[in-house]
Protein backbone atom coordinates (compact mmCIF):
# COMPACT_ATOMS: atom_id res chain seq x y z
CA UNK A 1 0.00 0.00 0.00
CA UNK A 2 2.26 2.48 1.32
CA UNK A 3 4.35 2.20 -2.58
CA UNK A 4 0.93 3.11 -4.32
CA UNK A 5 1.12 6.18 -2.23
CA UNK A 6 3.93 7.67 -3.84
CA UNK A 7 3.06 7.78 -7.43
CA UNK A 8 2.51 9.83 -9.85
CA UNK A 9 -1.31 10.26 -10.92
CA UNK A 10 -3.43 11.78 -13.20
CA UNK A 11 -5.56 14.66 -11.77
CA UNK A 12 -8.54 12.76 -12.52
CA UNK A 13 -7.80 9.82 -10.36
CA UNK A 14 -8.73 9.64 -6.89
CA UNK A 15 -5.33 8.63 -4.66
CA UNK A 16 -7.69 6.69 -1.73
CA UNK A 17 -9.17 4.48 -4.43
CA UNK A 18 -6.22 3.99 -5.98
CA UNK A 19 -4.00 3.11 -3.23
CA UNK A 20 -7.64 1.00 -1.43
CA UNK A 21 -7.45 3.15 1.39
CA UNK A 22 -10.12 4.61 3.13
CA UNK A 23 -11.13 7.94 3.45
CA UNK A 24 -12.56 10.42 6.51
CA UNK A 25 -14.26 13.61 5.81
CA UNK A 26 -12.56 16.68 7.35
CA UNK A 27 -14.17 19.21 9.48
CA UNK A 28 -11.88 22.07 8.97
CA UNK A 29 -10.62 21.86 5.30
CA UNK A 30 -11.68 20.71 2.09
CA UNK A 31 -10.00 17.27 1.56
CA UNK A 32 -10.42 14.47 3.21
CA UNK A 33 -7.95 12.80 5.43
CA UNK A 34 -7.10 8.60 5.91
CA UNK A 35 -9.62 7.42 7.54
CA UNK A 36 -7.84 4.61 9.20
CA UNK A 37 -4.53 6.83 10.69
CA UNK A 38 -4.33 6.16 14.71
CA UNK A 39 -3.65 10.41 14.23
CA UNK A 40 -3.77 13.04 12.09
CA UNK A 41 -4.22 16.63 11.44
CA UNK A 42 -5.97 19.36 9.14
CA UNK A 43 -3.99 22.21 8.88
CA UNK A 44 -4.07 25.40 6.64
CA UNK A 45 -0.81 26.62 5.15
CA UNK A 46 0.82 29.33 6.50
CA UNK A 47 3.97 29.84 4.48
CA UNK A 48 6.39 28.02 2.62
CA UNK A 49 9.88 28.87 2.13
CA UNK A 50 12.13 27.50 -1.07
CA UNK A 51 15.71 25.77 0.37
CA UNK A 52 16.87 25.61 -3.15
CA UNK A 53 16.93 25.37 -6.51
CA UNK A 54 17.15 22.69 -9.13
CA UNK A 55 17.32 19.19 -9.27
CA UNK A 56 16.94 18.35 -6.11
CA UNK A 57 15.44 21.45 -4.24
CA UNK A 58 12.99 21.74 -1.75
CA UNK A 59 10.30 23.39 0.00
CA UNK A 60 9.68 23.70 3.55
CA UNK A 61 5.86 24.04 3.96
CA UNK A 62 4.51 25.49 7.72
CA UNK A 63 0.87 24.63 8.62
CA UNK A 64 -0.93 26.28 11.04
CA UNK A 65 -2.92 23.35 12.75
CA UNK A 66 -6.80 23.36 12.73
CA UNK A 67 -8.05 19.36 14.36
CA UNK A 68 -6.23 17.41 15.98
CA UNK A 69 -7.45 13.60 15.41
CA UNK A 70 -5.80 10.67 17.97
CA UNK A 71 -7.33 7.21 18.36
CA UNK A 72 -8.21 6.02 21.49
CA UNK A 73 -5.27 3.53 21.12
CA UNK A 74 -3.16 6.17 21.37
CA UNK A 75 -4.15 7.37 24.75
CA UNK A 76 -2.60 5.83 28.05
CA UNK A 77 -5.50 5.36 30.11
């Protein structure tokens, strides 16, 4: 699963089906999220700043986080 993740699509195909994994509608933003992830957050963007560029380069992307989403198996009780 996790290799069908990583490649490169069409903008007409849907990832989740793709990949079989399920999705979770978000609360806070437009796309959904996995629905199976023991966490995971919806965040906005906030900024992103290039490293570099060229073969190679990157982008460091900040979020400003909206939900907060941790499974109960997760949580020491």
């Amino acid at each position: 699963m996790m290799h069908a993740t990583a490649e490169e699509l069409e903008s007409d195909i849907d990832e989740f089906e793709f990949a079989a994994i399920k999705k979770q509608r978000s609360q806070n933003v437009s796309v959904p999220r996995v629905a199976e992830a023991l966490a995971a957050f919806e965040c906005e963007m906030f900024q992103v700043i290039s490293l570099a560029t060229g073969p190679g380069a990157a982008n460091l992307v900040i979020g400003r986080i909206l939900s907060i989403y941790v499974s109960d198996q997760l949580i020491n009780k």
